[in-house]
Structures are given as C-alpha cells and as structure tokens.
N, C-alpha and C. Protein backbone atom coordinates (compact mmCIF):
# COMPACT_ATOMS: atom_id res chain seq x y z
N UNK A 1 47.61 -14.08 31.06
CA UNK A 1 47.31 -13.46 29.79
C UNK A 1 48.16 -12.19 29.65
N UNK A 2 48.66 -11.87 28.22
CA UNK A 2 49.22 -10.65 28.38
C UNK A 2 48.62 -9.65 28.38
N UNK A 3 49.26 -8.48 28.76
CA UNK A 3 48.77 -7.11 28.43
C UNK A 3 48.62 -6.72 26.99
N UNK A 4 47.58 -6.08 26.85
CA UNK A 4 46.81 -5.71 25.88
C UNK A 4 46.92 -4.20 25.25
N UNK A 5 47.78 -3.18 24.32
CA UNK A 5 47.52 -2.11 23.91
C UNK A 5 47.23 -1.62 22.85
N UNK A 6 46.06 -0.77 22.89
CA UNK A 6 45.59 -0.30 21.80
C UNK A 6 46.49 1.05 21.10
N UNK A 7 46.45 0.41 19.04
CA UNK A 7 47.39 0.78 18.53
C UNK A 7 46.45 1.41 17.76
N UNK A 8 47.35 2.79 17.24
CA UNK A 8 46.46 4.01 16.38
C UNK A 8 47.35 3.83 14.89
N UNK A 9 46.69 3.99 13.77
CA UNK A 9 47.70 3.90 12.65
C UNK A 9 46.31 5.83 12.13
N UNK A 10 47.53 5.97 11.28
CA UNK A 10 47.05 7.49 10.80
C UNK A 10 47.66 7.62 9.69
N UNK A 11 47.01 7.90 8.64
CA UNK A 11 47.57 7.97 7.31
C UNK A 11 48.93 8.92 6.77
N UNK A 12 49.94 8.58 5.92
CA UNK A 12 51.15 9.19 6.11
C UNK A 12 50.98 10.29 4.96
N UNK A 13 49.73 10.46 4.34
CA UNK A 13 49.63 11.19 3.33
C UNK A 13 48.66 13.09 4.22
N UNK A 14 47.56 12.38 4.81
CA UNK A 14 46.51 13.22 5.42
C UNK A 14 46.70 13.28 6.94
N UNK A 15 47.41 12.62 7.20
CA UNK A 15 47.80 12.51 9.17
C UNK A 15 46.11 12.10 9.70
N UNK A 16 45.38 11.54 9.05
CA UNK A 16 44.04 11.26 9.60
C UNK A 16 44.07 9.81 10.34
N UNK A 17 43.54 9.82 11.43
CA UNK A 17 43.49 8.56 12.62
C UNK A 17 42.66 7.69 11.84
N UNK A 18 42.74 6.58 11.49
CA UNK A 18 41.25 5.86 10.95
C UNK A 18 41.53 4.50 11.23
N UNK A 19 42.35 4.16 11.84
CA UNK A 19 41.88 2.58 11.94
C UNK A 19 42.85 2.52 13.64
N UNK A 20 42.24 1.38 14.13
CA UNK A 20 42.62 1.29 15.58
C UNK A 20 42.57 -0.64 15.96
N UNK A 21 43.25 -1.26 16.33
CA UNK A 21 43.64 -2.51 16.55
C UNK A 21 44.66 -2.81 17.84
N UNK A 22 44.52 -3.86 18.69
CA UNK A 22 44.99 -4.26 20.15
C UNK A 22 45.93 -4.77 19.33
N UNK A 23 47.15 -4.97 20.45
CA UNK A 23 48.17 -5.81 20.06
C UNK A 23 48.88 -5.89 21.23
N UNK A 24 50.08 -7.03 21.68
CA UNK A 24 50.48 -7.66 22.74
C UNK A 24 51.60 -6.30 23.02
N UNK A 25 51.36 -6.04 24.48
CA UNK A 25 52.44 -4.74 24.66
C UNK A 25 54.46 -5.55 24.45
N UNK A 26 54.38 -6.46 24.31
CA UNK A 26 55.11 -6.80 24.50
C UNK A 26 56.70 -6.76 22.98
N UNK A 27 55.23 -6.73 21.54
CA UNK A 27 55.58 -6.59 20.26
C UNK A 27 55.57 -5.08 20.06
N UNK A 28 57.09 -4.89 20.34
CA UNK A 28 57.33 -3.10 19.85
C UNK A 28 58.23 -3.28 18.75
N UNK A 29 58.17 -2.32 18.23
CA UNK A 29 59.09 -1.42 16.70
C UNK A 29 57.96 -0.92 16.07
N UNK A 30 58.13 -0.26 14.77
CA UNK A 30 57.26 0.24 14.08
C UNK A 30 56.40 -0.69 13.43
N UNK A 31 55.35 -0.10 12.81
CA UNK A 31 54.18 -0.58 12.36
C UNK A 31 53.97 0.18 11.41
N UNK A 32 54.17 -0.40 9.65
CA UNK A 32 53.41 0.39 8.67
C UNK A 32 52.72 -0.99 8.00
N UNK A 33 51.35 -0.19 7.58
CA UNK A 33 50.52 -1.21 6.61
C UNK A 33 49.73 -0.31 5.79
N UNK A 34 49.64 -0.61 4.45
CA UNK A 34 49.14 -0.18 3.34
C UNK A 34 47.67 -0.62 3.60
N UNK A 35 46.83 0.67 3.84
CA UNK A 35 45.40 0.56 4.10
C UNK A 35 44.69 2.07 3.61
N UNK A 36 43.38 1.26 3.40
CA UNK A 36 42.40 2.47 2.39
C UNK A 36 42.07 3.34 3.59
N UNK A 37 42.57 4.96 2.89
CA UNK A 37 42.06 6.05 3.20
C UNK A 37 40.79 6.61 2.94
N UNK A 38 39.76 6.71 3.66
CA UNK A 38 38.65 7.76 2.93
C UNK A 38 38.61 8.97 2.83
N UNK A 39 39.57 9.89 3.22
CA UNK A 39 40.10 10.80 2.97
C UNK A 39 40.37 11.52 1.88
N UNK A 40 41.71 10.33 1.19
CA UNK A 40 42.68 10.65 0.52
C UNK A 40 41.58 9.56 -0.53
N UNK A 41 40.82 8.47 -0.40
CA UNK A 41 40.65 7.90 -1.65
C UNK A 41 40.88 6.55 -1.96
N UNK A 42 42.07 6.63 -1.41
CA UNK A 42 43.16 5.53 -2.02
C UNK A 42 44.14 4.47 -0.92
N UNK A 43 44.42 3.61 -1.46
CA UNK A 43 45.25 3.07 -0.29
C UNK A 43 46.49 3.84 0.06
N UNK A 44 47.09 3.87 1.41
CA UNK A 44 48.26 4.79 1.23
C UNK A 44 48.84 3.99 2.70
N UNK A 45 49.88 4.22 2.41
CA UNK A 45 50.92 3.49 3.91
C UNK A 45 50.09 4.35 5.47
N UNK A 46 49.80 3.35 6.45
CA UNK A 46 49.36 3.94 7.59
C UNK A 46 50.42 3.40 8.65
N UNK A 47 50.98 4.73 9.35
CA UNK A 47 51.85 4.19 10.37
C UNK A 47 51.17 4.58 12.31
N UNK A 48 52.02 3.84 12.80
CA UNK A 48 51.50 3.71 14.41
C UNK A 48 51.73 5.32 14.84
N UNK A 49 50.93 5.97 15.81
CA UNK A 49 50.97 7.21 15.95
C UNK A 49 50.67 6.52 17.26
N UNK A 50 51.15 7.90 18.60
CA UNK A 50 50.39 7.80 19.83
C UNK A 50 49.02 8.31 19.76
C-alpha cells in the first residue's frame, strides 16, 4: 500500500486552514481547488500550504 500524506489547503484570500484531505505521497505539484470559505463567505481558490 502506498504512503499516505496529509494535505492542508488554506484560503488564498484570508490565509485560513479549513479543509484537510490524504493523498498518495507519491502525487506532487501544486494543488488549487475552488472551495467555500467561512471566513470570507464565498467560494475562493484554496491552495496546498505546509
């Protein structure tokens, strides 16, 4: 089985951490996905942060 790492996305508007999902260590480059902020309100691009 592969290795398993947990990925942080944080909003590119508020820098707020809010959503967290595993993924295969093996799939690297960036990661953006358009997901709702409760923050900010609204959907807004969330990218991978350490």
């Amino acid at each position: 089985m592969a290795e398993r790492v947990i990925i942080t996305l944080a909003c590119s508007v508020c820098k707020n951490r809010n959503y967290y999902f595993d993924r295969g260590k093996k799939q690297e480059g960036k990661l953006a996905l358009k997901k709702f902020c409760k923050n900010c309100g609204k959907r807004t691009d969330h990218k991978k942060t350490k």
